[in-house]
C-alpha atoms as a PDB file:
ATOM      1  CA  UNK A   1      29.316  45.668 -22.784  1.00  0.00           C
ATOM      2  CA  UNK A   2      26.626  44.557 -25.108  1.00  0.00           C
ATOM      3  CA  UNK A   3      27.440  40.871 -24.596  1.00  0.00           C
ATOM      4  CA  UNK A   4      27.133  41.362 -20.837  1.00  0.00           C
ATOM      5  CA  UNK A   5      23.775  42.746 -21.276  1.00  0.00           C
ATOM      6  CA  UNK A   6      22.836  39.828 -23.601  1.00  0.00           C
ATOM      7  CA  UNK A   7      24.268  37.089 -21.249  1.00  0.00           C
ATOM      8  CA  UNK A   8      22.222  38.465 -18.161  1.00  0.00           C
ATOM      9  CA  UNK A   9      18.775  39.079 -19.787  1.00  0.00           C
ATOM     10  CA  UNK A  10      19.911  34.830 -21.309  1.00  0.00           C
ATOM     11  CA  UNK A  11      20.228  33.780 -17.863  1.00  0.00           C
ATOM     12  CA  UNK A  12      17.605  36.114 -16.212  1.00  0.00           C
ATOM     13  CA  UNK A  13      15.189  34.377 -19.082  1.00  0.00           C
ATOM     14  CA  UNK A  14      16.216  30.833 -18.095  1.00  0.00           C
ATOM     15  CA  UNK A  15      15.820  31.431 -14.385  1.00  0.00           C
ATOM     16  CA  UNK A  16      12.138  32.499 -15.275  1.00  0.00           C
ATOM     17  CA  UNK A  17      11.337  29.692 -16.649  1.00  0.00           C
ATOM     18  CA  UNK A  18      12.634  27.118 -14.122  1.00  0.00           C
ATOM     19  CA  UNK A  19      11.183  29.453 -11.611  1.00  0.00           C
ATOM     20  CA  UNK A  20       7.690  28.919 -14.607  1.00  0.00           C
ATOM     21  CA  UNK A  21       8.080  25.282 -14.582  1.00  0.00           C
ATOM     22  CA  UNK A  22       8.245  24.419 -10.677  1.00  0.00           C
ATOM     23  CA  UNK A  23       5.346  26.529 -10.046  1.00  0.00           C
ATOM     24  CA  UNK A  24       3.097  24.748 -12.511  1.00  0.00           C
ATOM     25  CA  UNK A  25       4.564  21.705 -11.134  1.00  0.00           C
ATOM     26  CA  UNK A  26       3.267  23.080  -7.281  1.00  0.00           C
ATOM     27  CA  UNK A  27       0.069  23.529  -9.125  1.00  0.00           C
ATOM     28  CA  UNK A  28      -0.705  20.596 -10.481  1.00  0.00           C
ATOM     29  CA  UNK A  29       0.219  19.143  -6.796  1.00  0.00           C
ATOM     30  CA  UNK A  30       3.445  17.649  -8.192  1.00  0.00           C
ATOM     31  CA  UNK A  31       6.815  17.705  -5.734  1.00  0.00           C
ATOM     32  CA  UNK A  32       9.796  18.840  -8.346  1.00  0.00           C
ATOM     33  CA  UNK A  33      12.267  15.471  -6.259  1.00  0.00           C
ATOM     34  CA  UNK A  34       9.063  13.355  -7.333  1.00  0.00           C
ATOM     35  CA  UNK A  35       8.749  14.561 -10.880  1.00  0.00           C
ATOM     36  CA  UNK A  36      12.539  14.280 -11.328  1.00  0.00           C
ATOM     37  CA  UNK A  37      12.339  10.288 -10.146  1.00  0.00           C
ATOM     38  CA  UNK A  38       9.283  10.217 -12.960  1.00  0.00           C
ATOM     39  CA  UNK A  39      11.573  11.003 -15.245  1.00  0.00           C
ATOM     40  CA  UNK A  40      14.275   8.521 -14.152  1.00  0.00           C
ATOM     41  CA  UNK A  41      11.673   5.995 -14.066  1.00  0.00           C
ATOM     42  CA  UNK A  42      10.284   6.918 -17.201  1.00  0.00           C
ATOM     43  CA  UNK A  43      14.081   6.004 -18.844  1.00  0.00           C
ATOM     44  CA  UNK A  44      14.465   2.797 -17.179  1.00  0.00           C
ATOM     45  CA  UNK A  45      10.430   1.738 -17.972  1.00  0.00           C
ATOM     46  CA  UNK A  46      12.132   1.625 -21.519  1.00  0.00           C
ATOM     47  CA  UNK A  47      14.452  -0.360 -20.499  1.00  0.00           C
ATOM     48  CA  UNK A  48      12.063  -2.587 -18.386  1.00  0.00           C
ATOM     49  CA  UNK A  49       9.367  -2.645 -21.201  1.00  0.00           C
ATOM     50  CA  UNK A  50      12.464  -4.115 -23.454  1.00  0.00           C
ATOM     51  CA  UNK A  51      13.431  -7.072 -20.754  1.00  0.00           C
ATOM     52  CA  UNK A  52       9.792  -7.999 -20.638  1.00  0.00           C
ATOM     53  CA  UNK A  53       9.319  -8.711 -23.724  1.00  0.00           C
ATOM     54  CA  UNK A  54      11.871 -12.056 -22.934  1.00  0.00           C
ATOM     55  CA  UNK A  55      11.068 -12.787 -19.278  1.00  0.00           C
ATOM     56  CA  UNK A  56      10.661 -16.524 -19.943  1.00  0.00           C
ATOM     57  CA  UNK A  57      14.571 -16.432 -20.766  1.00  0.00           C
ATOM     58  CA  UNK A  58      15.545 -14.242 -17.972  1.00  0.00           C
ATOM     59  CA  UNK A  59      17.624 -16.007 -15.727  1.00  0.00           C
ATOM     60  CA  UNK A  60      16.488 -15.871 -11.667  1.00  0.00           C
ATOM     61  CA  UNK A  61      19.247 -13.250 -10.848  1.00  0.00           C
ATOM     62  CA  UNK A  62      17.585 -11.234 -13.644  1.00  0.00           C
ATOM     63  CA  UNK A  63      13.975 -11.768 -12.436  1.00  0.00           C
ATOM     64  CA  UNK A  64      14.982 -10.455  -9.480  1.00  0.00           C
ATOM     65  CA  UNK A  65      17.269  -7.440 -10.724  1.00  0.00           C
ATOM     66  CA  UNK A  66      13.727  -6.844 -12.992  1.00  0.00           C
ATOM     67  CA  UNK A  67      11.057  -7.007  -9.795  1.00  0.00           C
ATOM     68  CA  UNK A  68      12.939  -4.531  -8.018  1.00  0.00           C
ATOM     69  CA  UNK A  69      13.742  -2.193 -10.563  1.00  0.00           C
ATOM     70  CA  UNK A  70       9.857  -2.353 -11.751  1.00  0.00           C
ATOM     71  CA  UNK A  71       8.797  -1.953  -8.139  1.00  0.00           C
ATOM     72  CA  UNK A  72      10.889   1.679  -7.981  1.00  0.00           C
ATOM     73  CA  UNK A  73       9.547   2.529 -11.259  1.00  0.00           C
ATOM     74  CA  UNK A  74       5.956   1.452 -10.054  1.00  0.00           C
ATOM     75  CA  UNK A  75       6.993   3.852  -7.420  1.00  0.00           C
ATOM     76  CA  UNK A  76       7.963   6.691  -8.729  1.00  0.00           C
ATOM     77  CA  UNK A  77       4.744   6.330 -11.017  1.00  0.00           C
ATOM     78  CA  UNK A  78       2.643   6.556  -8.744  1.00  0.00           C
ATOM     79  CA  UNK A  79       3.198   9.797  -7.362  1.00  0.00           C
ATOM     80  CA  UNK A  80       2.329  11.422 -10.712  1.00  0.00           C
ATOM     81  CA  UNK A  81      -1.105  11.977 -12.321  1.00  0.00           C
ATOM     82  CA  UNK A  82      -2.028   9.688 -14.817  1.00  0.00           C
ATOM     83  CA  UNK A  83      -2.452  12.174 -17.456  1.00  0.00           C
ATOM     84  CA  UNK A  84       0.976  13.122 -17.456  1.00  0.00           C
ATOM     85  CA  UNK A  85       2.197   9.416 -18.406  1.00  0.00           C
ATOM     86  CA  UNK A  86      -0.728   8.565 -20.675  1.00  0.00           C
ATOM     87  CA  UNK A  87       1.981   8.211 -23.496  1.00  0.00           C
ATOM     88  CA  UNK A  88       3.845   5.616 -21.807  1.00  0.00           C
ATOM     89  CA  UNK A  89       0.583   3.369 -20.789  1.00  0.00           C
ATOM     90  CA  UNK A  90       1.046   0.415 -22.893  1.00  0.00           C
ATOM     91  CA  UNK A  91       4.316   0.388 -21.876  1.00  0.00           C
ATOM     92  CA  UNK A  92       3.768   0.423 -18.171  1.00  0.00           C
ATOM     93  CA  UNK A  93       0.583  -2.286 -18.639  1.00  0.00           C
ATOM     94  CA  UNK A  94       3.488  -4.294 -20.353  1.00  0.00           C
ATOM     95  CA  UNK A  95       5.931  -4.426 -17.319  1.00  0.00           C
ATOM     96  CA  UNK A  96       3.414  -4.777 -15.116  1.00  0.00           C
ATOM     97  CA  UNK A  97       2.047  -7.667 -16.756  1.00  0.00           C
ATOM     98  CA  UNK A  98       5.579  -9.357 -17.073  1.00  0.00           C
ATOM     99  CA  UNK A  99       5.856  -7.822 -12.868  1.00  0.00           C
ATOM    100  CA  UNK A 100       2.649 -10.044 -12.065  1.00  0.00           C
ATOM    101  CA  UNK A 101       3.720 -13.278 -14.324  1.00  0.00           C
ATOM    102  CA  UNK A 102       7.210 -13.624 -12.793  1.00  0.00           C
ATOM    103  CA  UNK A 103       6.003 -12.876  -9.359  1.00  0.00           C
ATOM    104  CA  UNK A 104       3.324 -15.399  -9.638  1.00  0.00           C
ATOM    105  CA  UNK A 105       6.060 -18.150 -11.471  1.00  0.00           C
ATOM    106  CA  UNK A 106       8.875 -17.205  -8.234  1.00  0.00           C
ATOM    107  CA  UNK A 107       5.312 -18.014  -5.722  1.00  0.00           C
ATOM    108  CA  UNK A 108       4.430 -21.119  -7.605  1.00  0.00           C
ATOM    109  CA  UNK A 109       8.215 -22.592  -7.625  1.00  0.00           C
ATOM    110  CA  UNK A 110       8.506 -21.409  -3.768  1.00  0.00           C
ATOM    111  CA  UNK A 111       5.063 -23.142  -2.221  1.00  0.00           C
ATOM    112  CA  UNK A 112       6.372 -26.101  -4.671  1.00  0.00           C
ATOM    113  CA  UNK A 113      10.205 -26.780  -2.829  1.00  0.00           C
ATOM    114  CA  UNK A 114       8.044 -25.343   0.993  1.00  0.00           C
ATOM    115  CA  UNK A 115       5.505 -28.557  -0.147  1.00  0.00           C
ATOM    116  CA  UNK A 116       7.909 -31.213  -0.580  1.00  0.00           C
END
């Protein structure tokens, strides 16, 4: 009986704080489906922030693969305050850097072959 009692104050504890967490998330004017893509993003901006660090060797298929994952994670970025990723900043300067460089590289090779 004492077990019971334990398990439902357990699970009466976690529900309060979900039910905690969402409502500072309302508060600070964050939707919970937007925070949860944050921190999907934020996992594959690691992985992004890795790949940029060797775009000049990525193959085209990759470049591509890379620009659209970076534009989800750009995304899903920028429906959060900017104090809440603060950590990840050099990160995120470093994938959009590598975002800008390829785009630019694709353009230049594309307005070459349209030229000739």
């Amino acid at each position: 009986m004492e077990l019971i009692i334990i398990v439902y104050i357990l699970v009466f504890i976690i529900f309060g704080l979900v039910a905690f967490s969402v409502l500072q998330l309302k508060l600070a004017g964050i939707k919970v489906k937007d925070f949860w893509s944050f921190i999907q993003a934020n996992q594959m901006l690691d992985k992004l922030y890795a790949f940029s660090k060797r775009y000049e060797a990525m193959s085209p298929q990759e470049q591509v693969i890379f620009l659209s994952e970076a534009e989800k994670v750009f995304e899903a970025f920028d429906k959060i305050p900017d104090m809440v990723w603060e950590d990840e900043y050099r990160k995120y300067s470093q994938v959009v850097d590598t975002y800008r460089n390829i785009r630019l590289a694709r353009w230049n090779v594309q307005n070459t072959s349209n030229n000739k």
